[in-house]
N, C-alpha and C. Protein backbone atom coordinates (compact mmCIF):
# COMPACT_ATOMS: atom_id res chain seq x y z
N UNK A 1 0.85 -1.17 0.00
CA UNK A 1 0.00 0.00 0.00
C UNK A 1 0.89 1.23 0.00
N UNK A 2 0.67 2.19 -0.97
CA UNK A 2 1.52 3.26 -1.02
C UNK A 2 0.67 4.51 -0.51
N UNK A 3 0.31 5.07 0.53
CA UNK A 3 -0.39 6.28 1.06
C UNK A 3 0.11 7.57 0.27
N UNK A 4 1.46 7.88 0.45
CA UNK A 4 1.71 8.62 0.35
C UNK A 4 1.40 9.26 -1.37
N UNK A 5 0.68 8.06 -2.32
CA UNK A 5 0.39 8.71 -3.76
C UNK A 5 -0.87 8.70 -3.27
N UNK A 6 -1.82 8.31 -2.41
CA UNK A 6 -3.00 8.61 -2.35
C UNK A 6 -3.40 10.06 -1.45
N UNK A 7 -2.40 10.79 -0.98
CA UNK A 7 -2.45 11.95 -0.33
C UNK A 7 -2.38 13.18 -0.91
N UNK A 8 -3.24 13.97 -1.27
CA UNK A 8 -3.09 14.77 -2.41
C UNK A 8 -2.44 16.28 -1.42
N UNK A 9 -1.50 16.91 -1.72
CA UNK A 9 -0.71 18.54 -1.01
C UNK A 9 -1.86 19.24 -0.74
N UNK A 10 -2.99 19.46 -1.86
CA UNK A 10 -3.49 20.25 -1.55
C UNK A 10 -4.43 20.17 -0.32
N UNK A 11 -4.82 18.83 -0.15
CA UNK A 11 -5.96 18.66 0.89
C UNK A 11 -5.65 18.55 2.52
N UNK A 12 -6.19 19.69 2.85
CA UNK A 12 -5.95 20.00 4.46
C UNK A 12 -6.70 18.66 5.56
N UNK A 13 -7.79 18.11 5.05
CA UNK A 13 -8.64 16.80 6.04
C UNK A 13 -8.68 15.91 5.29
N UNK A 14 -9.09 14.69 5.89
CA UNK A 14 -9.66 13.75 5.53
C UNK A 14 -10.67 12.85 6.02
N UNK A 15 -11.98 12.99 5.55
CA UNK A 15 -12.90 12.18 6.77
C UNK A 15 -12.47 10.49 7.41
N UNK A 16 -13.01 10.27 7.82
CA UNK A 16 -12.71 8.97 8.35
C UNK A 16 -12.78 7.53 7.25
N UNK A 17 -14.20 7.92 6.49
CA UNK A 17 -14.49 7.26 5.08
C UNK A 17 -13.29 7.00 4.37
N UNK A 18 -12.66 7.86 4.20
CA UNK A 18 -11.42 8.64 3.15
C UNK A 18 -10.18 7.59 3.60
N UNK A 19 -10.43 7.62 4.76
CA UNK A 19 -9.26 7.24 5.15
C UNK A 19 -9.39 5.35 5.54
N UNK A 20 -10.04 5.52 5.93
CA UNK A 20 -10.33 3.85 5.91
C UNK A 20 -10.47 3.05 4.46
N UNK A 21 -10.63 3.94 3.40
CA UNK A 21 -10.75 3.45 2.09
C UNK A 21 -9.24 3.27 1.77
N UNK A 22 -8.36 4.19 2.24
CA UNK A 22 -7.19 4.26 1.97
C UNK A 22 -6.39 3.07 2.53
N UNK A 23 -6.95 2.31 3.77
CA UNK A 23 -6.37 1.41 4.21
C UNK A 23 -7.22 0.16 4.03
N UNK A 24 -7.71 0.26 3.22
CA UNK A 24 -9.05 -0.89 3.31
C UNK A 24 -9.42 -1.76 4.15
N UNK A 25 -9.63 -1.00 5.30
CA UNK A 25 -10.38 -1.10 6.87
C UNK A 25 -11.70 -0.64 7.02
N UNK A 26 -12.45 -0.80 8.08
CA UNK A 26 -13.65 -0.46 8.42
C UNK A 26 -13.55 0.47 9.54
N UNK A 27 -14.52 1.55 9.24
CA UNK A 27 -14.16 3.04 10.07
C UNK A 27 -14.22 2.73 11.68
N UNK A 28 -14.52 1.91 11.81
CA UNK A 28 -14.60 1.38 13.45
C UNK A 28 -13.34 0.56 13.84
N UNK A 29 -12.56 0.48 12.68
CA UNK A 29 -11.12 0.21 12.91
C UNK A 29 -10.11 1.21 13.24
N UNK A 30 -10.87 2.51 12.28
CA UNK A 30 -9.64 3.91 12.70
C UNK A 30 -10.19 4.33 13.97
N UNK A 31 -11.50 4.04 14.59
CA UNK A 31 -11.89 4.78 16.19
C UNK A 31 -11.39 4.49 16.55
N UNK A 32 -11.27 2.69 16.92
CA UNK A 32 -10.60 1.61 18.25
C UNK A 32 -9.34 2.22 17.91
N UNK A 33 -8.44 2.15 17.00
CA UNK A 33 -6.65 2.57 17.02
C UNK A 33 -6.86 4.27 17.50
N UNK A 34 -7.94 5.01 17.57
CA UNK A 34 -7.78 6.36 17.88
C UNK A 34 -7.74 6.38 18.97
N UNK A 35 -8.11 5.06 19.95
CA UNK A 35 -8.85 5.49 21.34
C UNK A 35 -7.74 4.88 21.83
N UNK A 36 -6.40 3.69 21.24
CA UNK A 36 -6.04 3.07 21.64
C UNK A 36 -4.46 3.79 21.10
N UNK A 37 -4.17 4.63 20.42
CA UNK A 37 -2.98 5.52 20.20
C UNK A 37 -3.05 6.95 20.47
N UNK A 38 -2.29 7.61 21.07
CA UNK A 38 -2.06 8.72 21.48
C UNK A 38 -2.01 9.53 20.58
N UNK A 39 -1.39 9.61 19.47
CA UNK A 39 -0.36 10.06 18.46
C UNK A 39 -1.66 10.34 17.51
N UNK A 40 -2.50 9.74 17.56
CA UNK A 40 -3.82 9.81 16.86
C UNK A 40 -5.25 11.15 17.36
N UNK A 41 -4.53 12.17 17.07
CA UNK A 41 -5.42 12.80 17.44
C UNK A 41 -6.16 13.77 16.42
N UNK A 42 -7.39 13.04 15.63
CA UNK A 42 -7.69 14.05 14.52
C UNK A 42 -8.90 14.94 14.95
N UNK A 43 -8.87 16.11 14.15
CA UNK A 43 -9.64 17.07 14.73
C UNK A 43 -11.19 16.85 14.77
N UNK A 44 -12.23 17.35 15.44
CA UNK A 44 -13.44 17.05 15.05
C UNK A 44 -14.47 18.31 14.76
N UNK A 45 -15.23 18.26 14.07
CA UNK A 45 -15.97 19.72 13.47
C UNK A 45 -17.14 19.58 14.87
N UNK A 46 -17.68 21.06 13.73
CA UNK A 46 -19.37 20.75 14.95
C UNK A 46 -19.74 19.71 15.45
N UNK A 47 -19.90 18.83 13.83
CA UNK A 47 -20.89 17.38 14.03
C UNK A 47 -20.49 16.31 14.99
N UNK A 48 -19.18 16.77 15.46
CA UNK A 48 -18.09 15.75 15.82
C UNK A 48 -17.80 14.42 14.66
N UNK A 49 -17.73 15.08 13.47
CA UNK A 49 -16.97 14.55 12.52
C UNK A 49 -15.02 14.30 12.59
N UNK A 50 -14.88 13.54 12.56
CA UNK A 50 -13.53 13.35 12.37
C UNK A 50 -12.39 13.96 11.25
N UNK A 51 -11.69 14.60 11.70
CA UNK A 51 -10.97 15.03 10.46
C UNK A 51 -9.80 14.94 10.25
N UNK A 52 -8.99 14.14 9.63
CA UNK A 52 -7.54 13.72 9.92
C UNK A 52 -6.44 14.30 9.12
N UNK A 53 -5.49 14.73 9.58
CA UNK A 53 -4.33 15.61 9.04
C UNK A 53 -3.88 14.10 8.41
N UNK A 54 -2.57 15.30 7.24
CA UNK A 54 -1.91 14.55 6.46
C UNK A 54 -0.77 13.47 7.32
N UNK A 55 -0.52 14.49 8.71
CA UNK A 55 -0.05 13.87 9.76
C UNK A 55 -0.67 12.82 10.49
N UNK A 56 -1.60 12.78 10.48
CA UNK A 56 -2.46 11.97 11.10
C UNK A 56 -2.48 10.44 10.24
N UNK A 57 -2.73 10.52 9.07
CA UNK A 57 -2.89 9.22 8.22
C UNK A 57 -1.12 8.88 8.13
N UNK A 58 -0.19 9.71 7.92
CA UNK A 58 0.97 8.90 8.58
C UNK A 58 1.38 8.35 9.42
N UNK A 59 0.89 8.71 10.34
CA UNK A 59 0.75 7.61 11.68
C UNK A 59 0.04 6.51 11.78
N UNK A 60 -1.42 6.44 10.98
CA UNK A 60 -2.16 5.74 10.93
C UNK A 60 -1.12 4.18 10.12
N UNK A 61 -0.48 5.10 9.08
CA UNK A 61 0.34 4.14 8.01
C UNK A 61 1.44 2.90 9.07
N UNK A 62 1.94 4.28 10.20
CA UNK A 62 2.88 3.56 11.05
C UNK A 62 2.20 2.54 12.13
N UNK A 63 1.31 2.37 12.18
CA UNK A 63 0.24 1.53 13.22
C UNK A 63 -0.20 0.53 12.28
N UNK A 64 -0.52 0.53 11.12
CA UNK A 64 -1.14 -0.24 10.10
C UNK A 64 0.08 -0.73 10.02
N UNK A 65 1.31 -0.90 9.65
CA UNK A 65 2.21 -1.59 9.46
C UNK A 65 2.14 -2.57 10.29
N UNK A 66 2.39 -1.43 11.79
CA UNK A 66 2.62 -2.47 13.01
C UNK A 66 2.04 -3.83 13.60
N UNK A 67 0.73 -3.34 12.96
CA UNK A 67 -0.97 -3.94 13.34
C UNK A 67 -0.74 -5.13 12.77
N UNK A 68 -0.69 -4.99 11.37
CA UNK A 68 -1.17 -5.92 10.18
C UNK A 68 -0.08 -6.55 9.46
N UNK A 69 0.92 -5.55 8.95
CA UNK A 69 2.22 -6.37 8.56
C UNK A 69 2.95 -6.85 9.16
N UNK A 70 3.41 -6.68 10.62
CA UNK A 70 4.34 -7.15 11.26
C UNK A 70 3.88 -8.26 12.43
N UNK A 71 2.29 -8.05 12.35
CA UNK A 71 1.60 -8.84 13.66
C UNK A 71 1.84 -8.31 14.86
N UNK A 72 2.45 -6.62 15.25
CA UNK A 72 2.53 -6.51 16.57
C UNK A 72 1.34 -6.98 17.33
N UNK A 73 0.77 -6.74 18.65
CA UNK A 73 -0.26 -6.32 19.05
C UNK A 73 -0.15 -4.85 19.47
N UNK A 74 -1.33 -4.64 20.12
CA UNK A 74 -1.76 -3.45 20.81
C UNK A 74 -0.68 -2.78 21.46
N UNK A 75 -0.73 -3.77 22.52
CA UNK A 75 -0.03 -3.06 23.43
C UNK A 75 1.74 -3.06 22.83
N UNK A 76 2.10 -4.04 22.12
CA UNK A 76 3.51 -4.14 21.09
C UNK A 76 3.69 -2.80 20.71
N UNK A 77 2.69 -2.63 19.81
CA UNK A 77 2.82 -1.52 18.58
C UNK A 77 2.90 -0.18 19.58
N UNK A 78 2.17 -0.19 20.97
CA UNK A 78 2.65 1.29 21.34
C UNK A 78 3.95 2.14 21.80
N UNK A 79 4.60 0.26 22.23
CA UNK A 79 5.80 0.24 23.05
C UNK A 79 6.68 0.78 22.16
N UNK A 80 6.33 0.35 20.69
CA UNK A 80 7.49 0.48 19.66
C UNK A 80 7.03 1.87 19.06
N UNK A 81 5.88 2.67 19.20
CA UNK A 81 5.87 3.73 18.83
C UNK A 81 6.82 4.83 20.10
N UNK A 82 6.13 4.69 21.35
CA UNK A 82 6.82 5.61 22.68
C UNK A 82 8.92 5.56 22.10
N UNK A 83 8.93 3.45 22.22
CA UNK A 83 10.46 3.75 22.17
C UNK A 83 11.24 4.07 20.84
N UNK A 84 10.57 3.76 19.74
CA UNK A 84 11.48 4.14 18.45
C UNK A 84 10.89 4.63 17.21
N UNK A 85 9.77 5.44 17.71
CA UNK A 85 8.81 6.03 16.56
C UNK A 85 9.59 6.44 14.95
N UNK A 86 10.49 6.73 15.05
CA UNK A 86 11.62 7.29 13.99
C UNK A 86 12.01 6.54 13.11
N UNK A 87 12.47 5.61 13.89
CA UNK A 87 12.82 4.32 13.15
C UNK A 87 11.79 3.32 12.75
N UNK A 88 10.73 3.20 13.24
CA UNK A 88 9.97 2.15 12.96
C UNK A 88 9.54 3.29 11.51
N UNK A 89 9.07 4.68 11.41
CA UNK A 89 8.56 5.63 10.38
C UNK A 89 9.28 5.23 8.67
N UNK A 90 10.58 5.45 9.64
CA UNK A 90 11.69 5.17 8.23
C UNK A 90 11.64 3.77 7.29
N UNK A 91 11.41 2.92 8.42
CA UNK A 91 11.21 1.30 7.97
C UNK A 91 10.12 1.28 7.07
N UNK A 92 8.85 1.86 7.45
CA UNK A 92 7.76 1.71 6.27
C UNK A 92 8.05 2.70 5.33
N UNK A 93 8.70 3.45 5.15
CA UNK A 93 8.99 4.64 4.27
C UNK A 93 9.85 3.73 2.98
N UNK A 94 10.48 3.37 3.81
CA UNK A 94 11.29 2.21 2.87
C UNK A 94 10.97 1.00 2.10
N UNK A 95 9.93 0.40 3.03
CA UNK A 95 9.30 -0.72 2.34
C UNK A 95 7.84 -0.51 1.49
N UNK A 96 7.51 1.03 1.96
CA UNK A 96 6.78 1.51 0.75
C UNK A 96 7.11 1.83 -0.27
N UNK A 97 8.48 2.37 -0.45
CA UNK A 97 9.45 2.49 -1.98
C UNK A 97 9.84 1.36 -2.15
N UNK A 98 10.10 0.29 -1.48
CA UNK A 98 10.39 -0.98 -2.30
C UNK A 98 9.34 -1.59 -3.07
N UNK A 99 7.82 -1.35 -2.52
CA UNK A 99 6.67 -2.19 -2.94
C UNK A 99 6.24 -1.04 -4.43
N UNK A 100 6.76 0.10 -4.31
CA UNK A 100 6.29 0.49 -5.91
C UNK A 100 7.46 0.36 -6.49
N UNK A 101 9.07 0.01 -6.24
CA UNK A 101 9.97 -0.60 -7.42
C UNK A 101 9.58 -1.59 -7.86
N UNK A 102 8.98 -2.47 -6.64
CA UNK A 102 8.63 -4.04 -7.21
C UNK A 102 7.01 -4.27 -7.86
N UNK A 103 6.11 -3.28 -8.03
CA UNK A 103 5.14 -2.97 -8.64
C UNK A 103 5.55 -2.43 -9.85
N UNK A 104 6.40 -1.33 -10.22
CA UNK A 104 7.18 -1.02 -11.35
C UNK A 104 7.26 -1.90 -12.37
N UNK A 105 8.46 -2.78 -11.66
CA UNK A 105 9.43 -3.97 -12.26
C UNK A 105 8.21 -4.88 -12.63
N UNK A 106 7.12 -5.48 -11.77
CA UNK A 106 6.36 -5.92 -12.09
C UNK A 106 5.10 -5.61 -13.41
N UNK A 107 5.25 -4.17 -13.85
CA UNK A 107 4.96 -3.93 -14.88
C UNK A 107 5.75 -4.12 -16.11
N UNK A 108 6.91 -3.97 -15.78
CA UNK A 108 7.69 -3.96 -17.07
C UNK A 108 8.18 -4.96 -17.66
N UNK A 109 7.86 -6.22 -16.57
CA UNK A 109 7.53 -8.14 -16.61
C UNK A 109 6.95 -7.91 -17.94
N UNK A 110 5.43 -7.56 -17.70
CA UNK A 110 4.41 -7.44 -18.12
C UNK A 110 4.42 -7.39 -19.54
N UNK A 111 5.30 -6.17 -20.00
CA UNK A 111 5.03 -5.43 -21.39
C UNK A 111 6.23 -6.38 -21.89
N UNK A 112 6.97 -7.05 -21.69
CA UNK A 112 8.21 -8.27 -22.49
C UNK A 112 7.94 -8.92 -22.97
């Protein structure tokens, strides 16, 4: 999953919809990780609509890793956010540019 092409500069929010589409989760997946990460704090309008910074769905990216690709748990994934948030950031940063070289390459299989 590459977030960072699905994040457009110009756009200041993102509803919760938006963003759960982006991770292809169910929006009662981004509450429970909201209620259950610190780092997760998106803004809410009148309606108490949710509204999540560009910052916000990067974190989300760094929890979704933790969650789902790596099998932390809960309480895992916070330990490793408090002790090495930086590094764990960089790690998916990385293996998100590896998964569109190897999506690339995997096109250019394709056209041979």
């Amino acid at each position: 999953m590459d977030i960072n092409k699905e994040l457009d500069p110009n756009k200041l929010y993102y509803t919760i919809g938006e963003v759960a589409e982006m991770f292809a989760v169910n929006t009662s997946l981004i509450r429970f990780w909201e209620k259950e990460f610190d780092v997760l704090q998106p803004k809410k309008n009148k309606k108490g609509n949710r509204l999540f910074t560009q910052k916000d769905i990067l974190n989300l990216r760094i929890i979704y890793h933790l969650l789902k690709e790596r099998g932390f748990t809960i309480e895992g994934a916070r330990k490793k956010l408090k002790d090495n948030k930086e590094d764990t950031a960089n790690n998916v940063e990385v293996i998100d540019k590896l998964n569109a070289i190897k999506a690339e390459l995997a096109k250019l299989k394709a056209l041979m």
